[in-house]
N, C-alpha and C. Protein backbone atom coordinates (compact mmCIF):
# COMPACT_ATOMS: atom_id res chain seq x y z
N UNK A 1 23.80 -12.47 -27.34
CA UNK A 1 22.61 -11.96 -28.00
C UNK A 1 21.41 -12.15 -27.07
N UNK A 2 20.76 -10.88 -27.41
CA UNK A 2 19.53 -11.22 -26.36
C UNK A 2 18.39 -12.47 -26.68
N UNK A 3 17.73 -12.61 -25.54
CA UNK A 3 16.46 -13.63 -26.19
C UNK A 3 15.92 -13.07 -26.87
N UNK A 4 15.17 -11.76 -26.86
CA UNK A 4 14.22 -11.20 -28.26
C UNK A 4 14.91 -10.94 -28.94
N UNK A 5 15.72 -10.35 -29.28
CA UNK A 5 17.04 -10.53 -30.45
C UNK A 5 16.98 -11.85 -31.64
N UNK A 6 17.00 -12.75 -30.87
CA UNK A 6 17.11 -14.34 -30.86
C UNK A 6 15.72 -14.78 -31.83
N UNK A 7 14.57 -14.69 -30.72
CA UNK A 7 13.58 -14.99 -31.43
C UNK A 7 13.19 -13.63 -32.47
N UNK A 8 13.48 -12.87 -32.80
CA UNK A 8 13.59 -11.62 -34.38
C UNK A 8 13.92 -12.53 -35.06
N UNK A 9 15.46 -12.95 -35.06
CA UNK A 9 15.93 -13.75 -35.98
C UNK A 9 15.67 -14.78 -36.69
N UNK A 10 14.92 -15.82 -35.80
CA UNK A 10 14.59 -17.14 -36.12
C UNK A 10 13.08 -16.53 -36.23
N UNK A 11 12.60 -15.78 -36.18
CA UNK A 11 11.24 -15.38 -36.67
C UNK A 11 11.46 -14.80 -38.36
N UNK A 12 12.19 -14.35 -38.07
CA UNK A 12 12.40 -13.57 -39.82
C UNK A 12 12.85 -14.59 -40.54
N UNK A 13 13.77 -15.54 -40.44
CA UNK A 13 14.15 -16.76 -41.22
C UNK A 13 12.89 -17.48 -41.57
N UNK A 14 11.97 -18.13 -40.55
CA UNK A 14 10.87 -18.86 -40.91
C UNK A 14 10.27 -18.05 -42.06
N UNK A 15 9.98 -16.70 -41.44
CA UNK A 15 8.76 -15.96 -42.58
C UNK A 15 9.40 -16.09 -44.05
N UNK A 16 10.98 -16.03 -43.83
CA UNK A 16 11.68 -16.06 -45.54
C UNK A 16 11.23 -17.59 -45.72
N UNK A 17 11.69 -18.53 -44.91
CA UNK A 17 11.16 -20.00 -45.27
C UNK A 17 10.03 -20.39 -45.92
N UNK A 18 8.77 -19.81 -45.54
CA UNK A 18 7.67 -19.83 -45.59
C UNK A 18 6.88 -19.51 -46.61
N UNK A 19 8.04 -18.32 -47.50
CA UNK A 19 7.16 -17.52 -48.42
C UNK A 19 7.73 -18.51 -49.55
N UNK A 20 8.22 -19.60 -49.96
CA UNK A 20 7.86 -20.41 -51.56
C UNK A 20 7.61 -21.76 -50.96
N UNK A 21 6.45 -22.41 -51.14
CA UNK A 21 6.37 -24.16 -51.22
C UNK A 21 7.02 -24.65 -52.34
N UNK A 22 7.58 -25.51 -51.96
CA UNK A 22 8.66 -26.23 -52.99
C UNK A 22 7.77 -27.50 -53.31
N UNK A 23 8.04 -28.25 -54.47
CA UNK A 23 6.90 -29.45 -54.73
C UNK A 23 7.98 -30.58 -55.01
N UNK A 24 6.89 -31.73 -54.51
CA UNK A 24 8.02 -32.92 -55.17
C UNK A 24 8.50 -33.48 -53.68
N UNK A 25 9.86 -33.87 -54.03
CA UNK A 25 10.59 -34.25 -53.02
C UNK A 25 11.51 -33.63 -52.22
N UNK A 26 11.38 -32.63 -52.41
CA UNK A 26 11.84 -31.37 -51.72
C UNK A 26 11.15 -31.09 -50.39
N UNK A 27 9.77 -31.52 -50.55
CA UNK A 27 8.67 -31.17 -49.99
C UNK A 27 9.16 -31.26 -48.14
N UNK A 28 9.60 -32.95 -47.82
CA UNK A 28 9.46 -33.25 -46.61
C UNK A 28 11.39 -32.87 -46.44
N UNK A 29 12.11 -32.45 -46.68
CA UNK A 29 12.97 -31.47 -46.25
C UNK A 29 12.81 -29.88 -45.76
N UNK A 30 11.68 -29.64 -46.24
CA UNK A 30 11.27 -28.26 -46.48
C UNK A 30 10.06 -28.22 -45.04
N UNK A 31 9.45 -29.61 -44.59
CA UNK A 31 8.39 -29.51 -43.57
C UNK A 31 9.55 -29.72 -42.03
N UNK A 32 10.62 -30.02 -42.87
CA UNK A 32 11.72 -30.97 -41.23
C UNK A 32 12.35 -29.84 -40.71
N UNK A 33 12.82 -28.36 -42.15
CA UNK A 33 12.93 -27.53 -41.79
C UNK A 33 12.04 -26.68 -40.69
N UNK A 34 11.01 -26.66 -41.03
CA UNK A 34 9.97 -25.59 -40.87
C UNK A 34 9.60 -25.69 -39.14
N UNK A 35 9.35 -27.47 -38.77
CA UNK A 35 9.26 -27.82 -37.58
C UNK A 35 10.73 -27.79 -36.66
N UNK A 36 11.92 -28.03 -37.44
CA UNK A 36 13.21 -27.29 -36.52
C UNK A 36 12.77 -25.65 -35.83
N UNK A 37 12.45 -25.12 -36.80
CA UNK A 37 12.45 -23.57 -36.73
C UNK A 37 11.27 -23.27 -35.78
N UNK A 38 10.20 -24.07 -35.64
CA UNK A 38 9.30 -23.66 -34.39
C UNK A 38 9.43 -24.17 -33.86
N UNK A 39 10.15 -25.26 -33.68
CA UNK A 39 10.75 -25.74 -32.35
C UNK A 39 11.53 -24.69 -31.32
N UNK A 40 12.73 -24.38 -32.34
CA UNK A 40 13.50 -23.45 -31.74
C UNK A 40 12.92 -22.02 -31.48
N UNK A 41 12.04 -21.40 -31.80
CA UNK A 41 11.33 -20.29 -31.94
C UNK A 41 10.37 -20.41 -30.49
N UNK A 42 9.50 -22.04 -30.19
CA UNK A 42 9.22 -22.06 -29.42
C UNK A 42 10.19 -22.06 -27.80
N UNK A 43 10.78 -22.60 -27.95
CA UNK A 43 12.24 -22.54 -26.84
C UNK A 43 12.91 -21.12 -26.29
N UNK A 44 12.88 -20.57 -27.01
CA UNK A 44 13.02 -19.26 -26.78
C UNK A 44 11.85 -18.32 -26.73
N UNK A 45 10.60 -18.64 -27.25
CA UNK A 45 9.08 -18.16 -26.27
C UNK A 45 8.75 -18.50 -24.82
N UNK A 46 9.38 -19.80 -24.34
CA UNK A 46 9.33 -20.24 -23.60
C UNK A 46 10.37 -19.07 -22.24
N UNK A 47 11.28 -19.33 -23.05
CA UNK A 47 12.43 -18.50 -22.11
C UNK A 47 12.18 -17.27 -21.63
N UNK A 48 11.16 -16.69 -22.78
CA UNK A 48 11.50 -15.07 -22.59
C UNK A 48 10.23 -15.07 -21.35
N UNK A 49 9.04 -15.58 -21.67
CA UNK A 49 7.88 -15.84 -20.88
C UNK A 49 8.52 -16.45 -19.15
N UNK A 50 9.42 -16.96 -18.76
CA UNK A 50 9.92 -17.33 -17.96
C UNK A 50 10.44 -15.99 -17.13
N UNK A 51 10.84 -15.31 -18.16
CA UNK A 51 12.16 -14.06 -17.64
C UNK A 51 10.92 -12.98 -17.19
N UNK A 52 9.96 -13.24 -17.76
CA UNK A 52 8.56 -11.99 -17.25
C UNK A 52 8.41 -11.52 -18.34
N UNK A 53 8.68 -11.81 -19.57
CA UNK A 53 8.55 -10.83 -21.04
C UNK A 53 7.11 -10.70 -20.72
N UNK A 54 6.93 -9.00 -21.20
CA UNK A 54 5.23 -8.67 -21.47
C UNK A 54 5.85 -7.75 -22.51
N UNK A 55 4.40 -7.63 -23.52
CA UNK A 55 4.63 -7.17 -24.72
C UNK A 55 4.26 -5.85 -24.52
N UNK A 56 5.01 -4.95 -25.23
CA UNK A 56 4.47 -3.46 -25.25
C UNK A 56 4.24 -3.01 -26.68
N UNK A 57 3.36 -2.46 -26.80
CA UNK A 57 3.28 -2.07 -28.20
C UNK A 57 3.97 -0.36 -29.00
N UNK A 58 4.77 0.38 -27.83
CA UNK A 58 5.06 1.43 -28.14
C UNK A 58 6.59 1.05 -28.91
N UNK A 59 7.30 -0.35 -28.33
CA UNK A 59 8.55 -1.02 -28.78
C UNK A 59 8.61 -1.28 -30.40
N UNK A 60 9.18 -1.00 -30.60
CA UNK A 60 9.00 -1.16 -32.40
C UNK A 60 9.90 -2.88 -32.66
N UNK A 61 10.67 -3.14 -32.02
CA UNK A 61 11.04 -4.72 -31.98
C UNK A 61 9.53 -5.60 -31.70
N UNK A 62 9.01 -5.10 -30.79
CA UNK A 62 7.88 -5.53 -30.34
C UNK A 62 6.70 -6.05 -31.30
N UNK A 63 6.62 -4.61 -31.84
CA UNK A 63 5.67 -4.45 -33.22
C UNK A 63 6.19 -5.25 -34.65
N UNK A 64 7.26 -5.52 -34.56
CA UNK A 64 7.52 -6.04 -35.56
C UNK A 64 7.68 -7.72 -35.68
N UNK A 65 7.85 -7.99 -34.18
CA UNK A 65 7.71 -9.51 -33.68
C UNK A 65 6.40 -10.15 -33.57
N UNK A 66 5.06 -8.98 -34.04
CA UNK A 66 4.09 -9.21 -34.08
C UNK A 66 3.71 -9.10 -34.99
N UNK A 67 3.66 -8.76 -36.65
CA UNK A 67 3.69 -8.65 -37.53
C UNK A 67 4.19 -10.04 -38.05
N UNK A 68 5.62 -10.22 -38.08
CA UNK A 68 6.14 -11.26 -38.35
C UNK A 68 5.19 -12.72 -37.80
N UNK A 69 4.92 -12.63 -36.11
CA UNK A 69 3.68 -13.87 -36.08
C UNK A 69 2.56 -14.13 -37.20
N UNK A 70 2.01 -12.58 -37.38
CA UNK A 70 1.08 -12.54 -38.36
C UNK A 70 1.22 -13.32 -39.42
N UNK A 71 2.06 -13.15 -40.26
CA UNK A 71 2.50 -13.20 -41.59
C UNK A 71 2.65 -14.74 -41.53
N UNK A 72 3.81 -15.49 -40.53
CA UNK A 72 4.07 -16.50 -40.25
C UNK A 72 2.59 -17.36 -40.15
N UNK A 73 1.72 -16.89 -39.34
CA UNK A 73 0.27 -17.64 -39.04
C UNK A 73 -0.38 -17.85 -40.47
N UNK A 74 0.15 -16.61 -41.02
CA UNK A 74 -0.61 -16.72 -42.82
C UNK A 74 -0.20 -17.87 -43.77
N UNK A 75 1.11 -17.76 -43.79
CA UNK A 75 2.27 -18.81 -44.59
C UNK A 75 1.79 -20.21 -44.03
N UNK A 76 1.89 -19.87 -42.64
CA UNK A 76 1.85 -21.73 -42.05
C UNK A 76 0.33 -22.24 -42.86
N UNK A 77 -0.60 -21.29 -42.73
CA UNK A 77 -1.89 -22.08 -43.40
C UNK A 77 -1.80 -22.73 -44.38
N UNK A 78 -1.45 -21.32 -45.46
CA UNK A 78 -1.04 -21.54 -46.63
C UNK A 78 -0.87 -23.62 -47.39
N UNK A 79 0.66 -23.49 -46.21
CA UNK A 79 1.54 -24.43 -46.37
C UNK A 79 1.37 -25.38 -46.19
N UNK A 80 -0.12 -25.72 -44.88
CA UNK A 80 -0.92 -27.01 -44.82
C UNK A 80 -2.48 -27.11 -45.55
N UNK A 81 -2.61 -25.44 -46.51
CA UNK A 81 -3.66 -26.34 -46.84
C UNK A 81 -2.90 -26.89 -48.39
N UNK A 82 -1.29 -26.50 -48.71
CA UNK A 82 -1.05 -27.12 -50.06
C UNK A 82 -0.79 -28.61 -49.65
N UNK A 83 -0.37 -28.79 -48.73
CA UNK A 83 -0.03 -30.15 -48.38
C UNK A 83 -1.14 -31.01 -48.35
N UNK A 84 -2.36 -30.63 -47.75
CA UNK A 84 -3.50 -31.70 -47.71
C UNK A 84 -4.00 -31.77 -48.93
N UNK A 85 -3.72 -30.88 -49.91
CA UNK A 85 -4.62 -30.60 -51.17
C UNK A 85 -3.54 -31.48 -51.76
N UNK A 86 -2.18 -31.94 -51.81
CA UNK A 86 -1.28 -32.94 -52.54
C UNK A 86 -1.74 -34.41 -51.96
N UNK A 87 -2.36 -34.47 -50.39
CA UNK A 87 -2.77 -35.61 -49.65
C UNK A 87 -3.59 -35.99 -50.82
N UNK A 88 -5.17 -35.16 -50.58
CA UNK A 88 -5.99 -35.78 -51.64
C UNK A 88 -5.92 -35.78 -52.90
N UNK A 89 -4.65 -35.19 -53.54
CA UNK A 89 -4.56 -35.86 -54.88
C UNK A 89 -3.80 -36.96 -54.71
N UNK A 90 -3.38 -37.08 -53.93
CA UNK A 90 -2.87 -38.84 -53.77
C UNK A 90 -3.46 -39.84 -53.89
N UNK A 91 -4.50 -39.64 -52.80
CA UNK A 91 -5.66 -40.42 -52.28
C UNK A 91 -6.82 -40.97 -53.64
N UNK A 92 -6.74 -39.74 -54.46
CA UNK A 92 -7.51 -39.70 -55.51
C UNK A 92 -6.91 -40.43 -56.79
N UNK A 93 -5.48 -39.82 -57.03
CA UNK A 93 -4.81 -41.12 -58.42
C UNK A 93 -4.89 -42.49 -57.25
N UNK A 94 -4.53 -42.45 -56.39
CA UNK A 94 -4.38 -44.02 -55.37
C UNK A 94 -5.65 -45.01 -56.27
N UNK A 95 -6.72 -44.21 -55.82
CA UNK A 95 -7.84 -44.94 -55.87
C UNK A 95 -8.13 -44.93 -57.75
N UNK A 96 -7.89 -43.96 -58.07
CA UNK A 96 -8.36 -44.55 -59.31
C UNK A 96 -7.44 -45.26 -60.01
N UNK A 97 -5.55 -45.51 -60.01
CA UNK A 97 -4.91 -46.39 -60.26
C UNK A 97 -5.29 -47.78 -59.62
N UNK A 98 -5.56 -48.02 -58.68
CA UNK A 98 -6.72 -49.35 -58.23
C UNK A 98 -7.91 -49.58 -59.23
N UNK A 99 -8.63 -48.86 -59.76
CA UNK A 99 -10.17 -48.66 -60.20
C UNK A 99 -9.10 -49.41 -61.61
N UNK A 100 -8.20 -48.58 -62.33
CA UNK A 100 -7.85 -48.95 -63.99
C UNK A 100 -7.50 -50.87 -63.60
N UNK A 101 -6.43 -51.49 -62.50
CA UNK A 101 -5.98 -52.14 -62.16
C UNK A 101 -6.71 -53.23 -61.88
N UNK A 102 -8.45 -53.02 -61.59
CA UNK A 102 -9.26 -53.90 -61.54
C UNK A 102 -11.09 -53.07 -61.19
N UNK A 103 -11.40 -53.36 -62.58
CA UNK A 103 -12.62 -52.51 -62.71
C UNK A 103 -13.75 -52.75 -62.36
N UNK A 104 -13.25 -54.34 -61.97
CA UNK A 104 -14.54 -54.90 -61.50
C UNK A 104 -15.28 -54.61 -59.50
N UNK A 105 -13.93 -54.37 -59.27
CA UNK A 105 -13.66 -54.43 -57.59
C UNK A 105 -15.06 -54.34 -56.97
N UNK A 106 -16.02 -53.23 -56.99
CA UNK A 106 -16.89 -52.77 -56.76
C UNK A 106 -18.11 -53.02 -56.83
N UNK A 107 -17.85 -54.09 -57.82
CA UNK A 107 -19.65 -54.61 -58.55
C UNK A 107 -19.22 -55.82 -57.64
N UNK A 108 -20.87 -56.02 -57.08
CA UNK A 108 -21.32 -56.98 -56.20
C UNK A 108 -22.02 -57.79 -56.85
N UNK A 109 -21.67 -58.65 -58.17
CA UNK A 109 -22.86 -59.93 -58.75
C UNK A 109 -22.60 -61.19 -58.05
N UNK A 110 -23.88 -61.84 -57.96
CA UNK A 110 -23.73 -62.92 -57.64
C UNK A 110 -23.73 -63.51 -58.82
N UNK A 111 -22.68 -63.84 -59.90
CA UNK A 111 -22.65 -64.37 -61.12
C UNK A 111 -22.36 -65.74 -60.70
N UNK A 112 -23.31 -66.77 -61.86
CA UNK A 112 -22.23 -68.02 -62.26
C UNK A 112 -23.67 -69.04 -61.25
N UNK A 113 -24.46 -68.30 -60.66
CA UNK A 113 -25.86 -69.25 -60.13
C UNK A 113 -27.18 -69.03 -61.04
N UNK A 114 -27.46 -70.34 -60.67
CA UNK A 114 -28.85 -70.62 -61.70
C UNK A 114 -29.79 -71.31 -60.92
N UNK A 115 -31.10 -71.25 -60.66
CA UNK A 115 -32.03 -71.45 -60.10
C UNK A 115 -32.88 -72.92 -61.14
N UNK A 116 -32.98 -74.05 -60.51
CA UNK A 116 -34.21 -74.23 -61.77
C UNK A 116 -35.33 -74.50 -60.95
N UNK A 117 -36.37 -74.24 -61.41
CA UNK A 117 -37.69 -73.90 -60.65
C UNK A 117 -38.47 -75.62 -61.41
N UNK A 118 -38.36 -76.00 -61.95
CA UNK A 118 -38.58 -77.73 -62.13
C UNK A 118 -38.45 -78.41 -61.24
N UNK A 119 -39.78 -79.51 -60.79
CA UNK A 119 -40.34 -79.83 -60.03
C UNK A 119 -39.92 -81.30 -59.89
């Protein structure tokens, strides 16, 4: 199989990968995937760029290996901004399961001193 052949393939798999976020614990199977697949996607960018690949746009493989980046560049956003948006709801029950756990944390009194001003 050819190298662009190659990277079609593992380009069209990611974009199917890409198009449902799974939630839960699914999640970091689904990111181990995603970084296999541009790994390997990159490895074979690498290769073809080695061999002299230049892109033509009259190639319809061509055009469609560029499309597919597209789409892929769209999904990948997508997919890290759901992930940071699950970060800070973490971050956010984190802190307020701390806050129920001890309500006082935050208040700075100097309780429990008494001054007497008697001479």
């Amino acid at each position: 199989m050819h190298l662009i052949d190659q990277l079609l393939q593992v380009s069209a798999n990611l974009f199917k990968l890409l198009g449902d976020i799974p939630n839960g614990e699914e999640r970091d199977e689904y990111i181990d995937n995603i970084n296999s697949m541009l790994d390997k996607r990159g490895k074979i960018i690498e290769a073809l760029v080695q061999e002299g690949f230049h892109f033509d746009e009259q190639n319809r493989i061509h055009r469609t290996l560029l499309e597919l980046d597209n789409g892929i560049k769209e999904r990948l956003s997508a997919v890290m901004i759901a992930v940071k948006q699950d970060m800070a709801n973490l971050q956010k029950t984190k802190k307020s399961e701390e806050q129920y756990h001890n309500p006082y944390s935050n208040v700075r009194v100097m309780d429990g001193m008494y001054y007497d001003k008697k001479n």
